[in-house]
PDB file of N, CA and C in Angstrom:
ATOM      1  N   UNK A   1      91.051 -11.927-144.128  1.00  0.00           N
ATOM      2  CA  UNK A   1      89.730 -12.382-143.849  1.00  0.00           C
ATOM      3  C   UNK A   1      89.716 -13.737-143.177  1.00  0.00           C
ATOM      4  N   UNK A   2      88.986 -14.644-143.650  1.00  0.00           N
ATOM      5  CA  UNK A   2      88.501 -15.767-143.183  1.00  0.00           C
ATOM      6  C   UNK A   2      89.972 -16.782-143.155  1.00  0.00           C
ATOM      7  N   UNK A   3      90.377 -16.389-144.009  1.00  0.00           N
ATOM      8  CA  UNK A   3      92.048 -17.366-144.491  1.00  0.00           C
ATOM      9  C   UNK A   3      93.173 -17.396-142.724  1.00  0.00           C
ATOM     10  N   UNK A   4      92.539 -16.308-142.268  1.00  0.00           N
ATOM     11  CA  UNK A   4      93.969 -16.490-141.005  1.00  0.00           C
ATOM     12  C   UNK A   4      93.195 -17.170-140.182  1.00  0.00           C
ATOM     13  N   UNK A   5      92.341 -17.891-140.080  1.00  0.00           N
ATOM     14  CA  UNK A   5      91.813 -19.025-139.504  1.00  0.00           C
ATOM     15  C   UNK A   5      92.265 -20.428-139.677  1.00  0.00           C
ATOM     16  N   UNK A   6      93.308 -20.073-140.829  1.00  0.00           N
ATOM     17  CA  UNK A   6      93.897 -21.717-140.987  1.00  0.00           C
ATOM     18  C   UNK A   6      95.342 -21.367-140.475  1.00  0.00           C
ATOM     19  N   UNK A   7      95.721 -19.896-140.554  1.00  0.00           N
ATOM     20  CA  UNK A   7      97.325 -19.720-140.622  1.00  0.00           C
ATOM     21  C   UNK A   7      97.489 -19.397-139.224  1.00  0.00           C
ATOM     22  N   UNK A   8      96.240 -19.245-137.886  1.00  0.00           N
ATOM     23  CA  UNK A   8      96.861 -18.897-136.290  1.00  0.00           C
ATOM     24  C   UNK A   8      96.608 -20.081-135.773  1.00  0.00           C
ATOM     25  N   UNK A   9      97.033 -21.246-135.887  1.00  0.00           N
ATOM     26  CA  UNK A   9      96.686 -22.340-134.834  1.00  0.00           C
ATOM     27  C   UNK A   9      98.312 -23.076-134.278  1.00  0.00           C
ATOM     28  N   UNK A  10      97.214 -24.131-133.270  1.00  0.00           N
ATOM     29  CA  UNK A  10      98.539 -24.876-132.397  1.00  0.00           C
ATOM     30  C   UNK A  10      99.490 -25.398-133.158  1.00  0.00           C
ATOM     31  N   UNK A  11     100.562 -25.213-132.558  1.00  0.00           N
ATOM     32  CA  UNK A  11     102.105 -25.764-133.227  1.00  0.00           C
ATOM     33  C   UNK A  11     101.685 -27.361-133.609  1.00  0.00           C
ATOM     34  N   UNK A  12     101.274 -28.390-133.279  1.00  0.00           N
ATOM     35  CA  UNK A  12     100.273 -29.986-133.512  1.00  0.00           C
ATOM     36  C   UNK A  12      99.725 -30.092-134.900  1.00  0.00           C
ATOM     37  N   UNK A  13      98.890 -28.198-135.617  1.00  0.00           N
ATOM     38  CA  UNK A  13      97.954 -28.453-136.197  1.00  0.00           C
ATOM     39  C   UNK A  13      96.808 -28.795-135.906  1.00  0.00           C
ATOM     40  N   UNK A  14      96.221 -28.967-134.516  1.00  0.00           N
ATOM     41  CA  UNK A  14      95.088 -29.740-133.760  1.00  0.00           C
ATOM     42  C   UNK A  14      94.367 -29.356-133.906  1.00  0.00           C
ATOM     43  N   UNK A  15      93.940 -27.912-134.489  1.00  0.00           N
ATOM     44  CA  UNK A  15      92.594 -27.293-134.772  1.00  0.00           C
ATOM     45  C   UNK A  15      92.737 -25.707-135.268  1.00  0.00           C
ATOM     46  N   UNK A  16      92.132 -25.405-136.188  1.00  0.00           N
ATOM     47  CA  UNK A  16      91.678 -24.063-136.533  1.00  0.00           C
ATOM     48  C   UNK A  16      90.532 -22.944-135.675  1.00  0.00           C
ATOM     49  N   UNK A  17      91.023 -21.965-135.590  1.00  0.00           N
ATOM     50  CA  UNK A  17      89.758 -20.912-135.248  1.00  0.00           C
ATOM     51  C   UNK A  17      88.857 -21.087-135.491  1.00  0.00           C
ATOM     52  N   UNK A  18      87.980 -20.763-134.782  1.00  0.00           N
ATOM     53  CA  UNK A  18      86.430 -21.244-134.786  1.00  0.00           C
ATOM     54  C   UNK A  18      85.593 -20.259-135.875  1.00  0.00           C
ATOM     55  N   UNK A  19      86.256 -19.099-135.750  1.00  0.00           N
ATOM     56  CA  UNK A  19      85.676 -17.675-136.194  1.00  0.00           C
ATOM     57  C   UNK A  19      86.857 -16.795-135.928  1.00  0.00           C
ATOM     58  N   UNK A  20      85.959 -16.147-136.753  1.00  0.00           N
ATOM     59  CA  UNK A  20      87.110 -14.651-136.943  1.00  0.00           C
ATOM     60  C   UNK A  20      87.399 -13.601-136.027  1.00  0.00           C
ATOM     61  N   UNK A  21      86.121 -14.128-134.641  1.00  0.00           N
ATOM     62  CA  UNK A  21      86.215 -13.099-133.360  1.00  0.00           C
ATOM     63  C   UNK A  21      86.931 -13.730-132.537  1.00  0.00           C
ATOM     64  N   UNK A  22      88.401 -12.995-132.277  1.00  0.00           N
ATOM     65  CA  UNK A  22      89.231 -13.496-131.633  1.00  0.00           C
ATOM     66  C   UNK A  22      90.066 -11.902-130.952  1.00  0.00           C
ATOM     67  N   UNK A  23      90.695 -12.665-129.761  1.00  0.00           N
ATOM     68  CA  UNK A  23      91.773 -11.446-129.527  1.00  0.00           C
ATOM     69  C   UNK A  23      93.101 -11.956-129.394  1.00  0.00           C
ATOM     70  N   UNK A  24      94.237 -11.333-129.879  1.00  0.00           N
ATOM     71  CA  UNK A  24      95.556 -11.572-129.759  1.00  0.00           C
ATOM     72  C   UNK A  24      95.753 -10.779-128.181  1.00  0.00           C
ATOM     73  N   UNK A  25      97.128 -11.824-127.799  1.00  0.00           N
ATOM     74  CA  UNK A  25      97.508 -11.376-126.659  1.00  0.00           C
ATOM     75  C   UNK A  25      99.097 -11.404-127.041  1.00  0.00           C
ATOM     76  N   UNK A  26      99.827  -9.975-126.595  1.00  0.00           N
ATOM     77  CA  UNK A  26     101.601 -10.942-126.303  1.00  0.00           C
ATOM     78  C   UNK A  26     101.588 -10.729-124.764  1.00  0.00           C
ATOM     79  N   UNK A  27     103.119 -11.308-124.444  1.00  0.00           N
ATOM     80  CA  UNK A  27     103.290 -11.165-123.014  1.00  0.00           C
ATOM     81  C   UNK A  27     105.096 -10.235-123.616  1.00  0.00           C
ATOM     82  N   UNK A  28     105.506 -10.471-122.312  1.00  0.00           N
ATOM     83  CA  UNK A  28     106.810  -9.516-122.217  1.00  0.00           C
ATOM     84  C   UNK A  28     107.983 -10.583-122.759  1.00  0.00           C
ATOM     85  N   UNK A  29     107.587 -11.731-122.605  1.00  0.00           N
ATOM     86  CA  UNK A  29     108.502 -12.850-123.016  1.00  0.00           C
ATOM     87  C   UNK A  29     108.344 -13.179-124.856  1.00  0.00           C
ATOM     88  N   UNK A  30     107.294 -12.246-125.580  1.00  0.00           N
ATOM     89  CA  UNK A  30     106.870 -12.346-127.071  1.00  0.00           C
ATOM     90  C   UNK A  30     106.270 -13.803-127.288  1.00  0.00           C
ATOM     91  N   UNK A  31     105.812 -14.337-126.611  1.00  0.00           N
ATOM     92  CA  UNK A  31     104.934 -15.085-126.700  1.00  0.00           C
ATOM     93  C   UNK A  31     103.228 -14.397-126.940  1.00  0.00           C
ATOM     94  N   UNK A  32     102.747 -15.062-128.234  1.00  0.00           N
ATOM     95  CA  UNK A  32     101.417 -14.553-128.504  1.00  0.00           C
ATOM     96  C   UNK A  32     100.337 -15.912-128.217  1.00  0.00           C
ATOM     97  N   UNK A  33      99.226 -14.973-127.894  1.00  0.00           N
ATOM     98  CA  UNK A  33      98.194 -15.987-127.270  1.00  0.00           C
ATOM     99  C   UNK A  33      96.827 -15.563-128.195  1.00  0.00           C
ATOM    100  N   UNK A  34      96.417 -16.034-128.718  1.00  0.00           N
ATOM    101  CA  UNK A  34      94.786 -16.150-129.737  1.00  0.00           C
ATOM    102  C   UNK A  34      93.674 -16.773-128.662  1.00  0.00           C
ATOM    103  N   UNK A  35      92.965 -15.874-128.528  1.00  0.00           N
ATOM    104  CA  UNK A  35      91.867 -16.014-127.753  1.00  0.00           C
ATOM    105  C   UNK A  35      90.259 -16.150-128.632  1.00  0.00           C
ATOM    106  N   UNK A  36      89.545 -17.599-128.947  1.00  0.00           N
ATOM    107  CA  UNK A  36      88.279 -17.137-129.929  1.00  0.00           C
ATOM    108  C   UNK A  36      87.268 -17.210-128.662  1.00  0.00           C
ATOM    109  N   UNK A  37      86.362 -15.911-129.584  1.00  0.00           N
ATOM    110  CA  UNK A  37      85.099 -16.336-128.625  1.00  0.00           C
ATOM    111  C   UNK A  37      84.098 -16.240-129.581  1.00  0.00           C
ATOM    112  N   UNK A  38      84.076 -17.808-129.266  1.00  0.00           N
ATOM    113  CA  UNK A  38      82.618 -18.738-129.553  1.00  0.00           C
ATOM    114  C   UNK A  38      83.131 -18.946-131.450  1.00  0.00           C
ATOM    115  N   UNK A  39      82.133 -19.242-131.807  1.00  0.00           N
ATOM    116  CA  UNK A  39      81.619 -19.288-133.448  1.00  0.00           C
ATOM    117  C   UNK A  39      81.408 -17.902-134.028  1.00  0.00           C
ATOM    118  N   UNK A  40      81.798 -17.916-135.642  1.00  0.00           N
ATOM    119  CA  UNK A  40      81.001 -16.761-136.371  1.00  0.00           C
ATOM    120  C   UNK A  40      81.372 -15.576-135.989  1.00  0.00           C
ATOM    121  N   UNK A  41      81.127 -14.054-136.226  1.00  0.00           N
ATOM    122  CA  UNK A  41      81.552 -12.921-136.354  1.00  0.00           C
ATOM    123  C   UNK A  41      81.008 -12.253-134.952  1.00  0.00           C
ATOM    124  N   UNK A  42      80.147 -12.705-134.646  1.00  0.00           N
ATOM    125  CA  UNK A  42      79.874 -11.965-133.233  1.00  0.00           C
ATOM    126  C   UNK A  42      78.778 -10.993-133.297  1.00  0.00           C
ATOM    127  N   UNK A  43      77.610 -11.123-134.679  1.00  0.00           N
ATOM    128  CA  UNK A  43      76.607 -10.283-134.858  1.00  0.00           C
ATOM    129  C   UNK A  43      75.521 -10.937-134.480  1.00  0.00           C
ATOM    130  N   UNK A  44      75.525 -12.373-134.510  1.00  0.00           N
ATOM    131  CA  UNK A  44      73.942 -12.617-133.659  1.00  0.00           C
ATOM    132  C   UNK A  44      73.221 -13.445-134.872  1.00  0.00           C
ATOM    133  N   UNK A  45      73.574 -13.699-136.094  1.00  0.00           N
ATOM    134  CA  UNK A  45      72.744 -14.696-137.012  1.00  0.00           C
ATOM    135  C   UNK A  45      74.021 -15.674-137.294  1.00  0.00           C
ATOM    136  N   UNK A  46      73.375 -17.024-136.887  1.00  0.00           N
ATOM    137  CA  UNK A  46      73.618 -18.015-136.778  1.00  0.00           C
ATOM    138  C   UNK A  46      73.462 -18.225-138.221  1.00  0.00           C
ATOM    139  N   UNK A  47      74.016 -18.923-139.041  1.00  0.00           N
ATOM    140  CA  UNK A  47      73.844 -19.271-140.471  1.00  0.00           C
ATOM    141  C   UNK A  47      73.673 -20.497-140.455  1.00  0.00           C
ATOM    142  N   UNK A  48      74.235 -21.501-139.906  1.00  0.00           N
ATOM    143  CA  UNK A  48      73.808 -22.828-140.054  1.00  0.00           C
ATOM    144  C   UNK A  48      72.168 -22.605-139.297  1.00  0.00           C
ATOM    145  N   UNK A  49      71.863 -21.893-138.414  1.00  0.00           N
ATOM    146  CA  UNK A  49      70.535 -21.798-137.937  1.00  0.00           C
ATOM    147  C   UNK A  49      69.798 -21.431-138.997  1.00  0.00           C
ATOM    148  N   UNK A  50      70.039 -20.228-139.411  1.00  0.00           N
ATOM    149  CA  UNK A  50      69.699 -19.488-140.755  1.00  0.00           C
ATOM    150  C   UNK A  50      69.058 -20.602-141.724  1.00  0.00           C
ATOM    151  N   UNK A  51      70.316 -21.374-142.237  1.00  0.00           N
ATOM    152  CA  UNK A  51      70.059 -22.681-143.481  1.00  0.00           C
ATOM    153  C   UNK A  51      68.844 -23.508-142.993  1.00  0.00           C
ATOM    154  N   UNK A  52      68.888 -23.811-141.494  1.00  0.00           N
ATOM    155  CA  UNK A  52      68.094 -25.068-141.344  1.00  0.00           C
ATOM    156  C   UNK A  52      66.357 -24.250-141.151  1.00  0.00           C
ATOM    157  N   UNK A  53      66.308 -23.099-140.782  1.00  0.00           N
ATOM    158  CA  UNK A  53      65.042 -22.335-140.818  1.00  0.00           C
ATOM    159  C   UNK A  53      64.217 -22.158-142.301  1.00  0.00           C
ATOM    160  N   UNK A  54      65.860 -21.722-143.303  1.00  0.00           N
ATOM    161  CA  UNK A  54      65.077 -21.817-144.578  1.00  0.00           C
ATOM    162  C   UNK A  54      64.592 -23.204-145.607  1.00  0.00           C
ATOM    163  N   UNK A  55      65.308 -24.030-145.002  1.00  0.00           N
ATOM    164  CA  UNK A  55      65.105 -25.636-145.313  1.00  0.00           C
ATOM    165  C   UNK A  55      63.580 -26.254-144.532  1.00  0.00           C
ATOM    166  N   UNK A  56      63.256 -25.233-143.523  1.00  0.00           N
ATOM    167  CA  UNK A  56      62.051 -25.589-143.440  1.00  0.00           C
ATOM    168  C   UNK A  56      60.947 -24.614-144.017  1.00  0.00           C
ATOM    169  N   UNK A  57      61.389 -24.375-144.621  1.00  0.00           N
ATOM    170  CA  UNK A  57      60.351 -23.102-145.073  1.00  0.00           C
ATOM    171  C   UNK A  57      59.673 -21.732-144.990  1.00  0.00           C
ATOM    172  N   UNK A  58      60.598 -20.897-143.843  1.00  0.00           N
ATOM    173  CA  UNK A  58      60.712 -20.273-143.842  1.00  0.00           C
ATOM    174  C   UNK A  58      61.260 -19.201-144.164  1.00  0.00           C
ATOM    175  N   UNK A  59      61.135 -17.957-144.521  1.00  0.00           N
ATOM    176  CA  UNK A  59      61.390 -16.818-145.448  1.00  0.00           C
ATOM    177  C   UNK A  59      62.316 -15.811-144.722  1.00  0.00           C
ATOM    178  N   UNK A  60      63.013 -15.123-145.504  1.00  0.00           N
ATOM    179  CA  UNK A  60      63.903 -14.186-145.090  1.00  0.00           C
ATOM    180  C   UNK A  60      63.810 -13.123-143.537  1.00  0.00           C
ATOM    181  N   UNK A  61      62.500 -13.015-144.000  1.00  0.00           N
ATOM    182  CA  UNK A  61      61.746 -11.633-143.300  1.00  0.00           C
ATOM    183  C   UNK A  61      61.578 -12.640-141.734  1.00  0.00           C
ATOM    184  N   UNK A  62      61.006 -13.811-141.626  1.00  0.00           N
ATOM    185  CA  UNK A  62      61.025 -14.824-140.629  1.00  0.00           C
ATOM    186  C   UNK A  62      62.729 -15.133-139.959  1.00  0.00           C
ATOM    187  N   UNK A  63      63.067 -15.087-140.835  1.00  0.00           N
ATOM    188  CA  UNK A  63      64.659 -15.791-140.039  1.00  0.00           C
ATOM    189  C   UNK A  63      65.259 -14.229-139.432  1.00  0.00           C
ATOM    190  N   UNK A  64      65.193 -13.359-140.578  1.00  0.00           N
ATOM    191  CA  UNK A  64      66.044 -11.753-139.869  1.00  0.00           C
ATOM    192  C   UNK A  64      65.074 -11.841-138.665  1.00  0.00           C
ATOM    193  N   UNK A  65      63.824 -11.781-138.132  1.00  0.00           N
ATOM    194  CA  UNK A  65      63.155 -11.352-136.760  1.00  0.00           C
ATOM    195  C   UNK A  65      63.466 -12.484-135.735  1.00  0.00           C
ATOM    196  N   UNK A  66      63.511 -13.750-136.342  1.00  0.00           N
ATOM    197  CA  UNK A  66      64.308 -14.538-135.566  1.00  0.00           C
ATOM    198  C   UNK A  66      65.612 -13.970-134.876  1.00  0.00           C
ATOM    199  N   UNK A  67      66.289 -14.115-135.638  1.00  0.00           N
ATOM    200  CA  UNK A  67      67.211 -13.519-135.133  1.00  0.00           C
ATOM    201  C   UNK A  67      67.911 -11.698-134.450  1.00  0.00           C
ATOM    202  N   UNK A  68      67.092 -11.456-134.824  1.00  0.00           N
ATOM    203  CA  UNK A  68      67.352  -9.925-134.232  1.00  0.00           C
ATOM    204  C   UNK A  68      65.880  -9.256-133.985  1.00  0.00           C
ATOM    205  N   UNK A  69      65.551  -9.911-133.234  1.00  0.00           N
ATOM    206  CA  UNK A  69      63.923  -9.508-132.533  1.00  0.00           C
ATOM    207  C   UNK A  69      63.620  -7.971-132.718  1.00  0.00           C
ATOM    208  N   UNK A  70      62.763  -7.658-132.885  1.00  0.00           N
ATOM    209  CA  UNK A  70      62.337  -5.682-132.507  1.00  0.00           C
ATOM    210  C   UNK A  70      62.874  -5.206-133.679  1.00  0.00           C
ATOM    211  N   UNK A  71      63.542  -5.829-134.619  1.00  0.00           N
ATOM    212  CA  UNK A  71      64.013  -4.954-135.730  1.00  0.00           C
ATOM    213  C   UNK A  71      62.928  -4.798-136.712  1.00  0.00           C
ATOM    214  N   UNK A  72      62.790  -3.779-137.486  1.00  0.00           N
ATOM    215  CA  UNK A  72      61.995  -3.393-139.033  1.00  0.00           C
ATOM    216  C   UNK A  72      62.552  -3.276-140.323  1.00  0.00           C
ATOM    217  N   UNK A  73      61.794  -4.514-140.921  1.00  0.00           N
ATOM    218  CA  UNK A  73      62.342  -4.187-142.662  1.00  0.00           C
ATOM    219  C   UNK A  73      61.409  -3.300-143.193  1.00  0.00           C
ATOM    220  N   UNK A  74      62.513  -2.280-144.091  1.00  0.00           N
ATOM    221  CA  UNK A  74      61.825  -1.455-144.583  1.00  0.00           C
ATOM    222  C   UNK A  74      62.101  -1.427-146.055  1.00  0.00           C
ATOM    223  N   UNK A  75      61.586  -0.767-146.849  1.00  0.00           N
ATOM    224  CA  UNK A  75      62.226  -0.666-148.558  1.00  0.00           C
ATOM    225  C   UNK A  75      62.604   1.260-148.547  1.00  0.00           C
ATOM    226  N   UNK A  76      63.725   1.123-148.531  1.00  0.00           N
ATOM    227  CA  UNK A  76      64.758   2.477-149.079  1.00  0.00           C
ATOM    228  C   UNK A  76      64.222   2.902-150.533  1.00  0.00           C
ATOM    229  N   UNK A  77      63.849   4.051-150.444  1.00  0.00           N
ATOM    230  CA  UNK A  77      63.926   4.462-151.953  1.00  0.00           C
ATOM    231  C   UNK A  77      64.441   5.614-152.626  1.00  0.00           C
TER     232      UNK A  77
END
């Protein structure tokens, strides 16, 4: 999970993965290359956005349409 974000970085130590959406590369020489893109998992809710929406007072049902526009909560029964 989240843990090989501390164990794929530069030989320095200079920095950890940003997120867990990444791609490995080798070449023919076995050299591997870690590619991240961007922050976070790659689904589209921002959580530090998330925190600071509900710190202002806004509610669940507000932050999910925030973030994933056109969608419907419904109750399963």
């Amino acid at each position: 999970g989240n843990r090989i974000r501390y164990v794929l970085k530069p030989p320095d130590n200079s920095a950890i993965l940003r997120s867990t959406l990444f791609n490995i590369f080798t070449d023919d020489e076995k050299n591997v290359t870690v590619k991240g893109k961007g922050y976070g998992h790659g689904v589209g809710l921002c959580q530090w956005g998330a925190l600071h929406l509900s710190s202002e007072g806004k509610d669940f049902k507000y932050i999910l349409s925030f973030y994933f526009p056109g969608t419907e909560l419904m109750e399963l029964r």
